[in-house]
Protein backbone atom coordinates (compact mmCIF):
# COMPACT_ATOMS: atom_id res chain seq x y z
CA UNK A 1 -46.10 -5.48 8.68
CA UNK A 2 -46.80 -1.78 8.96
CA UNK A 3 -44.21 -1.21 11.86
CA UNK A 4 -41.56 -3.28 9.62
CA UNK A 5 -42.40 -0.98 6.95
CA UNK A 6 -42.17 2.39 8.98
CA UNK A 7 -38.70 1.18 10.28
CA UNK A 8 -37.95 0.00 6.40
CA UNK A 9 -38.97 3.67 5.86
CA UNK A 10 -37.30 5.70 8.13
CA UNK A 11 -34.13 3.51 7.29
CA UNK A 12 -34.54 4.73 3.57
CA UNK A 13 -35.02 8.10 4.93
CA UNK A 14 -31.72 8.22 6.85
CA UNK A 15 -29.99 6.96 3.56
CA UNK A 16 -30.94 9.50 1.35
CA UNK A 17 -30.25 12.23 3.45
CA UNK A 18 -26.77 10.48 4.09
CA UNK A 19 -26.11 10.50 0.71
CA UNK A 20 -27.85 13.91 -0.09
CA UNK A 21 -24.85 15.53 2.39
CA UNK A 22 -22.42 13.17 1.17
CA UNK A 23 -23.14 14.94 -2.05
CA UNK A 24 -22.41 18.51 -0.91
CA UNK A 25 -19.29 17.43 0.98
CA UNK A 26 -17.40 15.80 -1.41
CA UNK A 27 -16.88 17.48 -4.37
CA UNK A 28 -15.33 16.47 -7.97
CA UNK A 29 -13.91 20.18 -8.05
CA UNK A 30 -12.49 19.49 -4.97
CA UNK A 31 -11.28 15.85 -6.07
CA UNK A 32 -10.07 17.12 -9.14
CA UNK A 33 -7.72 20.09 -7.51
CA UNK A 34 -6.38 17.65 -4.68
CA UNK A 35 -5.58 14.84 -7.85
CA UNK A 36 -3.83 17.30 -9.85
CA UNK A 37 -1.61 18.85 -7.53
CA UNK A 38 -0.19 15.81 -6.48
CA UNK A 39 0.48 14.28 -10.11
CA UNK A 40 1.51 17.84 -11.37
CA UNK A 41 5.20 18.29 -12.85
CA UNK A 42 6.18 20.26 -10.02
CA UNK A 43 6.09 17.26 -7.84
CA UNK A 44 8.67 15.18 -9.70
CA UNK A 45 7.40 12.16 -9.32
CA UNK A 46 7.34 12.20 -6.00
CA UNK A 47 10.36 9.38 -5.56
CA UNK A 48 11.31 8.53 -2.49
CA UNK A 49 13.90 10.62 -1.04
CA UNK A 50 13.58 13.03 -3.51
CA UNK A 51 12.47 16.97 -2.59
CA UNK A 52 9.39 16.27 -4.99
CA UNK A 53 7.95 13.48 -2.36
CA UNK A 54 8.81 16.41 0.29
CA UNK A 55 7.07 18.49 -1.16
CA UNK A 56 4.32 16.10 -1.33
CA UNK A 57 4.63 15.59 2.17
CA UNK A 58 4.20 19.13 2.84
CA UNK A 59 0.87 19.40 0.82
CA UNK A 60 -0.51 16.77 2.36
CA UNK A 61 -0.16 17.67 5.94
CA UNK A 62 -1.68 21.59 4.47
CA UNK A 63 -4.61 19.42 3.37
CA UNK A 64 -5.10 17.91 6.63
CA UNK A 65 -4.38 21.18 8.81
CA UNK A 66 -7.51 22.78 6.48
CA UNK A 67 -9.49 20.21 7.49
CA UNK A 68 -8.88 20.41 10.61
CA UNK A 69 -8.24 16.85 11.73
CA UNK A 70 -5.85 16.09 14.58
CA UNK A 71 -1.71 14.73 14.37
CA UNK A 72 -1.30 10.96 15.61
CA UNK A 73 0.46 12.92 18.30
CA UNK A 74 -0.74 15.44 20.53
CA UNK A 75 1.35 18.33 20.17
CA UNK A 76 3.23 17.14 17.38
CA UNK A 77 3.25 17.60 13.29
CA UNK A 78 1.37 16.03 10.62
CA UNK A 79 5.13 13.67 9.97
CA UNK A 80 5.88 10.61 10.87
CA UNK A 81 9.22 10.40 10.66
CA UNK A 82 11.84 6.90 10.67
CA UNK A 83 15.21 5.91 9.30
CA UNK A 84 15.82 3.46 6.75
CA UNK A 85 19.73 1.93 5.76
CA UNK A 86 20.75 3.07 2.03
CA UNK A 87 22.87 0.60 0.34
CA UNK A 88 24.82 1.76 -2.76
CA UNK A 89 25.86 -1.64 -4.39
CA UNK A 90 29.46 -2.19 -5.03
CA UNK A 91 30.56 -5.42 -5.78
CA UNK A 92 29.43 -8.91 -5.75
CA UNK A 93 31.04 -12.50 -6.50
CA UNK A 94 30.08 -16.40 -5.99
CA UNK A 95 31.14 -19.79 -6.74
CA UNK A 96 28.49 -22.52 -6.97
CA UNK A 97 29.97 -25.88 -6.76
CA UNK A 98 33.16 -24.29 -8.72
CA UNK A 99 31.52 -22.33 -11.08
CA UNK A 100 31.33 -18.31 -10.82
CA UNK A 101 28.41 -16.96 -10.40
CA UNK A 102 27.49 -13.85 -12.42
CA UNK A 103 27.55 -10.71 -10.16
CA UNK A 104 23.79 -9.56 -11.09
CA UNK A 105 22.77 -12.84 -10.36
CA UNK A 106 23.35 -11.88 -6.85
CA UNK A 107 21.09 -9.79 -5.08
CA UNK A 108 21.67 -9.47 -1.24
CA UNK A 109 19.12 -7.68 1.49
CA UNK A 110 21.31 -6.37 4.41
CA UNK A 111 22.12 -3.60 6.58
CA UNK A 112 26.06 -4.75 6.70
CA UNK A 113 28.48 -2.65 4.34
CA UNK A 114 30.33 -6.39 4.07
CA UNK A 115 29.09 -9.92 4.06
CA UNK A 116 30.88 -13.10 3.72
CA UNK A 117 29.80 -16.53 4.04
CA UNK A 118 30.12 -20.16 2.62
CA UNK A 119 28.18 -23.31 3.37
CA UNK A 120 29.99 -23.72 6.79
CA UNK A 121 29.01 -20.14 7.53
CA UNK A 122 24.85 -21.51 9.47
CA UNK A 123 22.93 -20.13 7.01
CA UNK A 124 19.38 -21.30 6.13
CA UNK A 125 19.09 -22.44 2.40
CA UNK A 126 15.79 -21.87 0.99
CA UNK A 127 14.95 -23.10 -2.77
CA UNK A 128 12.68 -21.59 -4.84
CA UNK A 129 12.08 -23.95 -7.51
CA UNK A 130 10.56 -23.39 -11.30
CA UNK A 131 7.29 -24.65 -10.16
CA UNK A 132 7.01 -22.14 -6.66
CA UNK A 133 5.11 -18.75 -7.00
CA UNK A 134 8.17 -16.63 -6.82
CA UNK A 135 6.05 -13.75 -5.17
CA UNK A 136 4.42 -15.77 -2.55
CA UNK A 137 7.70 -17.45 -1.81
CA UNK A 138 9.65 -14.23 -2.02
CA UNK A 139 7.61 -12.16 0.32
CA UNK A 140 7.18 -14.99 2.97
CA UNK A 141 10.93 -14.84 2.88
CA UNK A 142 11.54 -11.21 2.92
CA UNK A 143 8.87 -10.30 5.57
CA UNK A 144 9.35 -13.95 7.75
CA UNK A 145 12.81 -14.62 7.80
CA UNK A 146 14.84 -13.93 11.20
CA UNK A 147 18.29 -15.68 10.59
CA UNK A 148 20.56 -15.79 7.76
CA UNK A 149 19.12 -17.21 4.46
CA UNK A 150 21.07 -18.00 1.25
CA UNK A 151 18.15 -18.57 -1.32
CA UNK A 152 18.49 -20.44 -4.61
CA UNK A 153 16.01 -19.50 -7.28
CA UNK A 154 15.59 -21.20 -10.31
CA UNK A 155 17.00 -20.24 -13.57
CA UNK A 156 13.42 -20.32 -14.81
CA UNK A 157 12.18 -17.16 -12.61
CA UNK A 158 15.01 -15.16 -13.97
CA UNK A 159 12.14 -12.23 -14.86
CA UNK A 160 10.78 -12.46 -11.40
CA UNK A 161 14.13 -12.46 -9.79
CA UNK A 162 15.33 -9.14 -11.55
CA UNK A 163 11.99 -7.52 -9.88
CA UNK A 164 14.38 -8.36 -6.43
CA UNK A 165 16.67 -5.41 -7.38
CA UNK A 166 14.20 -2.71 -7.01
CA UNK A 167 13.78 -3.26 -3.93
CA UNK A 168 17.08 -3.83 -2.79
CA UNK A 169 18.60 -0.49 -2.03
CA UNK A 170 16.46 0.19 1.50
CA UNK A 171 15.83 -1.31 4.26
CA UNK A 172 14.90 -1.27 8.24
CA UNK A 173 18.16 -1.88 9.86
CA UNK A 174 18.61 -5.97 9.88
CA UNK A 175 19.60 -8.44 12.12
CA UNK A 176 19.84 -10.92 9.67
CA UNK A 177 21.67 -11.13 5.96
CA UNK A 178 19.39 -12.65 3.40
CA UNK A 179 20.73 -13.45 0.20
CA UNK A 180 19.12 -14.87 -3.34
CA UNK A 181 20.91 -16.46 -6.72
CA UNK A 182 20.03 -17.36 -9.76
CA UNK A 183 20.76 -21.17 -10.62
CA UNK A 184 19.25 -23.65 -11.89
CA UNK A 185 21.50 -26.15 -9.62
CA UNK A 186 21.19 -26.59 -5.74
CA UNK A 187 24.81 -26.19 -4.77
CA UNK A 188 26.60 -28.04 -2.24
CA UNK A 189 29.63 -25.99 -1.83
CA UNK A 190 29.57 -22.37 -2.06
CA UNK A 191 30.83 -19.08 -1.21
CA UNK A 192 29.27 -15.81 -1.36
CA UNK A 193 30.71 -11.97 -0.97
CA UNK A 194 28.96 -8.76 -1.63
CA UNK A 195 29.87 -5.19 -0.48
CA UNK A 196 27.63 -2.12 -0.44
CA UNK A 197 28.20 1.49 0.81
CA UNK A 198 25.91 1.48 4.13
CA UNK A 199 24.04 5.58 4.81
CA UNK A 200 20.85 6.57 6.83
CA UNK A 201 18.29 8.24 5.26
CA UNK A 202 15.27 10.24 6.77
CA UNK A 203 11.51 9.35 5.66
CA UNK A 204 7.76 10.27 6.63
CA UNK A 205 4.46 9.17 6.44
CA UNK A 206 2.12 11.73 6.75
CA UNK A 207 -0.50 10.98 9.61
CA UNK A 208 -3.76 12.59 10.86
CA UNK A 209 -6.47 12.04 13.59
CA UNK A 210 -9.86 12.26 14.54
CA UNK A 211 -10.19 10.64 17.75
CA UNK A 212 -13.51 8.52 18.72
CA UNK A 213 -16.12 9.60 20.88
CA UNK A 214 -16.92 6.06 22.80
CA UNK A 215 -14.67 4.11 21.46
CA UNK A 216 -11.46 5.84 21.02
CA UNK A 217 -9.03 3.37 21.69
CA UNK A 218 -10.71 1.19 18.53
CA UNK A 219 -9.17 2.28 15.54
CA UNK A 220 -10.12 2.69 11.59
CA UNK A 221 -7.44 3.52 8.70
CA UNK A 222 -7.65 4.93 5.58
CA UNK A 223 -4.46 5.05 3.94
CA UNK A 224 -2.73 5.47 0.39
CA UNK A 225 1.00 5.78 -0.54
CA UNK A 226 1.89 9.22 -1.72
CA UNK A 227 5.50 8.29 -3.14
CA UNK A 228 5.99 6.96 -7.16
CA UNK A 229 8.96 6.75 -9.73
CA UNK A 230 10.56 10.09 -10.48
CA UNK A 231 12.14 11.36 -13.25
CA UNK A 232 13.56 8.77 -15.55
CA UNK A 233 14.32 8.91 -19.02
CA UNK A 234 12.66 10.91 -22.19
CA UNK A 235 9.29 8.80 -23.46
CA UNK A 236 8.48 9.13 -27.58
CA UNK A 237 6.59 12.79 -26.22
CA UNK A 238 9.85 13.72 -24.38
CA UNK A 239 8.47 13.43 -21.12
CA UNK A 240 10.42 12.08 -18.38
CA UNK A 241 8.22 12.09 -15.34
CA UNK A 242 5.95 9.52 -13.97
CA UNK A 243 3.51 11.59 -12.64
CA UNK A 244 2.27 8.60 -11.01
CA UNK A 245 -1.85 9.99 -11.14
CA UNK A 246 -3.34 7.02 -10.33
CA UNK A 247 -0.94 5.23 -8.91
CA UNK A 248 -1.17 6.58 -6.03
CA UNK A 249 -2.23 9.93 -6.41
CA UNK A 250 -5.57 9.03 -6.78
CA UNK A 251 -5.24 6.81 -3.32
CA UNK A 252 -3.99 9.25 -1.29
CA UNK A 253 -6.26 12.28 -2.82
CA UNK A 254 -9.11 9.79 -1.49
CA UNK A 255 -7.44 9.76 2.11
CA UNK A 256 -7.46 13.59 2.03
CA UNK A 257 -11.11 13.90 0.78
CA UNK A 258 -12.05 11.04 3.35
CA UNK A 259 -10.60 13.31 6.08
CA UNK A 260 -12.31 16.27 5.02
CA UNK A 261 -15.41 14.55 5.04
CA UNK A 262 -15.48 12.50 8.25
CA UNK A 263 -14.44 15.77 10.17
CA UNK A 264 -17.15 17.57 9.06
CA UNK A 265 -19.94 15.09 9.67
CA UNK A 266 -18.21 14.15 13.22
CA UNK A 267 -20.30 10.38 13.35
CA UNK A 268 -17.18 8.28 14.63
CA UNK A 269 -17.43 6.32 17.42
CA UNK A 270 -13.92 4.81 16.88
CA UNK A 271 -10.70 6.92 16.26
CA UNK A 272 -10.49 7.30 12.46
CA UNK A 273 -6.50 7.35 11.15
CA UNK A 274 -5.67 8.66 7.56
CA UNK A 275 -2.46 8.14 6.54
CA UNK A 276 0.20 8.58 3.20
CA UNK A 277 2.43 6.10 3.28
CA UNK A 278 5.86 6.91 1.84
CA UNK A 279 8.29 4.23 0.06
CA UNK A 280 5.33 2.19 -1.32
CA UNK A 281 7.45 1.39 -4.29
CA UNK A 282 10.57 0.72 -3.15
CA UNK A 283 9.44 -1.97 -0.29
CA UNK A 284 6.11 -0.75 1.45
CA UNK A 285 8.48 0.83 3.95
CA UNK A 286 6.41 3.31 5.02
CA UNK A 287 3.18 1.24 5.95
CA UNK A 288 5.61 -1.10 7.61
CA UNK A 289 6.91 1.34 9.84
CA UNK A 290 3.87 2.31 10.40
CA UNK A 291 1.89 -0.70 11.35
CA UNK A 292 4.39 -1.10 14.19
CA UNK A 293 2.99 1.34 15.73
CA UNK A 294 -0.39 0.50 16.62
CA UNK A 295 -1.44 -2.83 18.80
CA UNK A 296 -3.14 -4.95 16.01
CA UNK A 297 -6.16 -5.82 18.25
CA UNK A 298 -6.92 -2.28 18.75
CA UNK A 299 -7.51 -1.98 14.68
CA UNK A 300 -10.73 -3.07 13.58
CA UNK A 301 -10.21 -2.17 9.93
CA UNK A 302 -8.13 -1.07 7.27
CA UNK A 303 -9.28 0.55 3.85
CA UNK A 304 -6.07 0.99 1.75
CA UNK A 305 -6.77 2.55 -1.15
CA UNK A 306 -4.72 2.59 -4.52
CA UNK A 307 -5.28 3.10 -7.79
CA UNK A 308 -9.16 4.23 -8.57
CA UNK A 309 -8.88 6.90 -11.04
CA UNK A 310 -9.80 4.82 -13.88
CA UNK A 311 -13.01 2.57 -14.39
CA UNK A 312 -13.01 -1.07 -13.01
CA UNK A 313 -13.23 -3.88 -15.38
CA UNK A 314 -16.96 -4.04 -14.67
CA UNK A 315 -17.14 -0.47 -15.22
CA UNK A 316 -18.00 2.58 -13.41
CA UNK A 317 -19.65 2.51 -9.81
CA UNK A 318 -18.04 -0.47 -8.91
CA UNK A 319 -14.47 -1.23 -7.35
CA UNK A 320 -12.86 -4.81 -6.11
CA UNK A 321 -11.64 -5.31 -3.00
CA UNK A 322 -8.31 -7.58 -2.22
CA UNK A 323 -8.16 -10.85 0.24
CA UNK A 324 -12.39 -10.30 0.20
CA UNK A 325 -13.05 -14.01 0.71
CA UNK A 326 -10.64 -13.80 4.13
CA UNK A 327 -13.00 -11.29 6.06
CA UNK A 328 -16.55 -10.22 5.89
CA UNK A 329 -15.47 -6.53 5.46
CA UNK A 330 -16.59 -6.42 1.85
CA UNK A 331 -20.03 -7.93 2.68
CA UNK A 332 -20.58 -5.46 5.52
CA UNK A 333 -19.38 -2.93 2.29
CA UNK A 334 -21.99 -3.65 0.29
CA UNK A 335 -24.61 -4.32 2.55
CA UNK A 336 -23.78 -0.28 3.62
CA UNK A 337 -24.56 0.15 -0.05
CA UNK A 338 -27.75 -1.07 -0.80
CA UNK A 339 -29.94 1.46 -2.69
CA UNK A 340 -26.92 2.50 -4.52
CA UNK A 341 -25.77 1.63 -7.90
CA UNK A 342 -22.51 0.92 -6.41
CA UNK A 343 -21.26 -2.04 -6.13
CA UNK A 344 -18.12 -3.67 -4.61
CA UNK A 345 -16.66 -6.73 -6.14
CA UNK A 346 -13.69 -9.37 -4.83
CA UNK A 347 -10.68 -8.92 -6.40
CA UNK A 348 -10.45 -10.70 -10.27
CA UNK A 349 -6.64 -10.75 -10.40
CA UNK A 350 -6.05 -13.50 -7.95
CA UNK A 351 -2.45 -15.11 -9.64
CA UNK A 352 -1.88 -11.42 -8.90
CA UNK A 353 -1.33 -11.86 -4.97
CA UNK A 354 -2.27 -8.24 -4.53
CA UNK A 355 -3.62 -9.04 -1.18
CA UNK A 356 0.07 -9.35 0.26
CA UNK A 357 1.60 -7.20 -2.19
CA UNK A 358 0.09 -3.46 -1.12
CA UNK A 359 0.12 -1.95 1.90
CA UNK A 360 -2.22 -3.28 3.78
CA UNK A 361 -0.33 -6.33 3.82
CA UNK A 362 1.50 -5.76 7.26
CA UNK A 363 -1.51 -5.20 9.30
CA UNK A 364 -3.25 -8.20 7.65
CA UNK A 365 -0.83 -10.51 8.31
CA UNK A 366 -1.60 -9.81 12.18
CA UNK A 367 -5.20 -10.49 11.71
CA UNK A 368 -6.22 -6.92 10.76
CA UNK A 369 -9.08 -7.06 8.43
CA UNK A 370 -7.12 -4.92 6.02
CA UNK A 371 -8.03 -5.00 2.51
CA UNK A 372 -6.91 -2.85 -0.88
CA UNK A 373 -9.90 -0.96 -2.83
CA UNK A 374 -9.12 -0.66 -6.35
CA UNK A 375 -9.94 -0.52 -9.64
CA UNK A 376 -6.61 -0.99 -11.55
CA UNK A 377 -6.96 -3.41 -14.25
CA UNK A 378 -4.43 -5.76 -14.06
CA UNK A 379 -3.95 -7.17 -17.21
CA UNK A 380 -4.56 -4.19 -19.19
CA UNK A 381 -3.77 -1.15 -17.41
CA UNK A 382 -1.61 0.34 -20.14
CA UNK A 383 -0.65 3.78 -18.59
CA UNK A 384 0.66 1.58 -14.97
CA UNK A 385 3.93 2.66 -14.47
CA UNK A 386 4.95 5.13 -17.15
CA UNK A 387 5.22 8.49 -17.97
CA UNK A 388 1.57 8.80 -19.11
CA UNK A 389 0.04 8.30 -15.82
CA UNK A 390 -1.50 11.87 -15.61
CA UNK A 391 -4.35 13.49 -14.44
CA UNK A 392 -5.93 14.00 -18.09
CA UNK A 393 -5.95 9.98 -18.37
CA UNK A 394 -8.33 10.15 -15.33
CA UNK A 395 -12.18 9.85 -14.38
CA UNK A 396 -12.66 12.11 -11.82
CA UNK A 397 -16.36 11.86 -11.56
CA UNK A 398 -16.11 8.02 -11.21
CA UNK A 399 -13.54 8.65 -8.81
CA UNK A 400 -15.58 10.88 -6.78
CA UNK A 401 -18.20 8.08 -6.61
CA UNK A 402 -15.62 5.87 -5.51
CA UNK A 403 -14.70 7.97 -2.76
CA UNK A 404 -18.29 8.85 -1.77
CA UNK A 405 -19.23 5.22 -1.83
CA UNK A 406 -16.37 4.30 1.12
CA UNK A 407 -17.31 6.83 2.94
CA UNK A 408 -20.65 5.73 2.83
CA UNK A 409 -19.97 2.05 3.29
CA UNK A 410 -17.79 2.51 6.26
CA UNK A 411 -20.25 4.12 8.13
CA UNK A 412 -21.62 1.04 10.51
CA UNK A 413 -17.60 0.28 10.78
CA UNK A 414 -16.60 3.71 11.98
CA UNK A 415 -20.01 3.87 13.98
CA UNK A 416 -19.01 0.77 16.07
CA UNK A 417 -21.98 -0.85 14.71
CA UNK A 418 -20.37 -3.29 12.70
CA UNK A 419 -16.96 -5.17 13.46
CA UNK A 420 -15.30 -7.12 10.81
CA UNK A 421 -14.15 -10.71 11.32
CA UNK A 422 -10.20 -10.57 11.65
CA UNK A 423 -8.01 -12.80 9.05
CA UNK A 424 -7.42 -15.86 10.08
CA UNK A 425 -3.31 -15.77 10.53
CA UNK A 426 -3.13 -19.77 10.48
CA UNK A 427 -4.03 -19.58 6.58
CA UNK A 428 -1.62 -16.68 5.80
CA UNK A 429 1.69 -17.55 4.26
């Protein structure tokens, strides 16, 4: 009993100088300045391919040069640079069975400036019916498919089908053509034609390094996406940028901090990776490009953080995490925690699919135990995606917490101590 206590003890000890230094190292002030420069006006909203989201990029790599963590590459810059295809819509036409389709009830995902094809033509036909969850059906489509698909979706999902359109105009370049319309029939004969204007455009994540003492081939990311709407038009207050504070300001102004942090205390074992991920919004294009890039094995976790600059439903000190029943991440989490009044829950919004809808999602889907950490109330988040997601609308000092309480709860993670349990891919869709 008394050598169970000692260790008990000197356990408790350890913990509360931990979080005594954790105190002193990351700072709301510090928080606060990172947050605000990011979501301020001068930014623009940081859309993609915008010079606002450059000069993003360009803060954030400052950030990490000041704190002195390491490019992915030796020798190289903060940027991790790719090409995307640009399509500029021109014109689209169908005929269902004999009857015209209406052009914006075509939406087509390609890298070809022309397609053409009719039910002779070999391509799949998918049907996404009234009773299918459009998103889970939609994304197993759009991140699955490797021929040509022609996919009908049911009159009844016509809200859910206009979401489609946003996230037309980019892509990887494509082997494959895959093309959805609205109709509530399952046509025999058909014909399909739809023409875009086909350029290449340049974008960057912005990656950092602090390689692992004994285990540096064993990797741990900590990621956000820096990019958000723009400029759009004039609200009721005549403002017409989404700032985009929290979403995902806030994310990637926890990356920074989390880099700051971890190279100061130097106690990783395995390499850590912080990363912003460009083109969240437009088609997670960023983390995509990035995931590629790694062997999936050699990642033992993922914390993607997004959206924790306002106060969970359960209040402050807590945050959910996404997919938490398909790992034992989160219990590891909160077992990291205990003494704390923090408290990490599973995700509430389950209809939501956020699990597969963030970016974390790539790296998952290969097994990664890769989970979201939010806070974002999903059915009542009224400032999500409009021009009154600013910094004032913020907590900071809950955010802080938040911040303070990954670091903390990754530590047996990024110590090699602990290994998550990898998703099971068999049960993914």
């Amino acid at each position: 009993m008394k050598k169970q206590f000692l260790l008990a003890l000197a356990t408790l000890s350890v913990f509360v100088s931990q979080a005594q230094k954790i105190d002193k190292l990351i700072d709301s002030s510090d928080v606060a300045r990172i947050e605000k420069t990011l979501s301020s006006d001068d930014m623009q909203g940081r859309k993609t391919f915008s010079p606002g989201i450059d000069k993003a990029a360009e803060f954030i790599a400052s950030e990490f040069k000041k704190a002195g963590i390491q490019p992915l590459q030796p020798g190289g810059n903060y940027f991790q640079e790719f090409t995307v295809i640009k399509l500029k819509y021109i014109s689209a036409k169908g005929n269902l069975d004999g009857a015209e389709l209406d052009p914006k009830d075509i939406v087509a995902f390609t890298t070809e400036a022309a397609i053409s094809f009719d039910q002779n033509s070999g391509y799949k036909k998918i049907k996404i019916a009234a009773t299918d969850t459009f998103q889970k059906e939609a994304f197993k489509i759009l991140r699955s498919e490797k021929e040509n698909v022609f996919v009908i979706v049911d009159t009844s999902q016509a809200k859910n089908f206009a979401r489609l359109i946003r996230f037309k105009g980019e892509s990887f370049k494509m082997k494959n053509n895959l093309v959805f319309v609205l109709s509530e029939k399952d046509p025999t004969n058909y014909s399909i034609e739809v023409h875009h204007e086909i350029s290449e455009m340049k974008l960057k994540n912005v990656v950092g390094m602090i390689p692992g003492k004994s285990r540096k081939e064993e990797y741990v990311i900590f990621s956000g996406h820096y990019d958000h709407l723009g400029i759009g038009k004039p609200n009721a207050n005549q403002d017409s940028i989404y700032n985009g504070a929290n979403d995902d300001a806030a994310g990637t102004t926890a990356v920074i901090t989390l880099a700051k942090y971890f190279a100061k205390v130097k106690n990783n074992e395995r390499s850590l990776i912080f990363a912003a991920f460009t083109a969240e919004e437009i088609g997670g294009y960023g983390s995509r490009y990035f995931s590629q890039q790694f062997d999936p094995a050699k990642v033992m976790a993922m914390f993607n953080i997004e959206m924790i600059g306002t106060e969970s439903k359960w209040g402050t000190n807590s945050a959910y995490i996404t997919g938490f029943e398909k790992t034992d991440m989160g219990k590891i989490l909160d077992k990291n925690l205990e003494g704390t009044q923090f408290k990490f829950y599973p995700d509430p919004y389950t209809t939501e699919q956020l699990f597969y809808r963030s970016d974390n999602a790539t790296l998952a889907r290969q097994g990664v135990p890769a989970h979201t950490i939010s806070t974002s109330k999903m059915d009542s988040e009224k400032f999500y995606h409009t021009q009154e997601d600013e910094f004032e609308t913020l907590d900071i000092k809950n955010m802080t917490e938040i911040i303070k309480a990954i670091a903390l709860s990754s530590g047996t993670i990024i110590s090699g101590k602990d290994t998550p349990t990898r998703v099971d891919t068999s049960q993914l869709r």
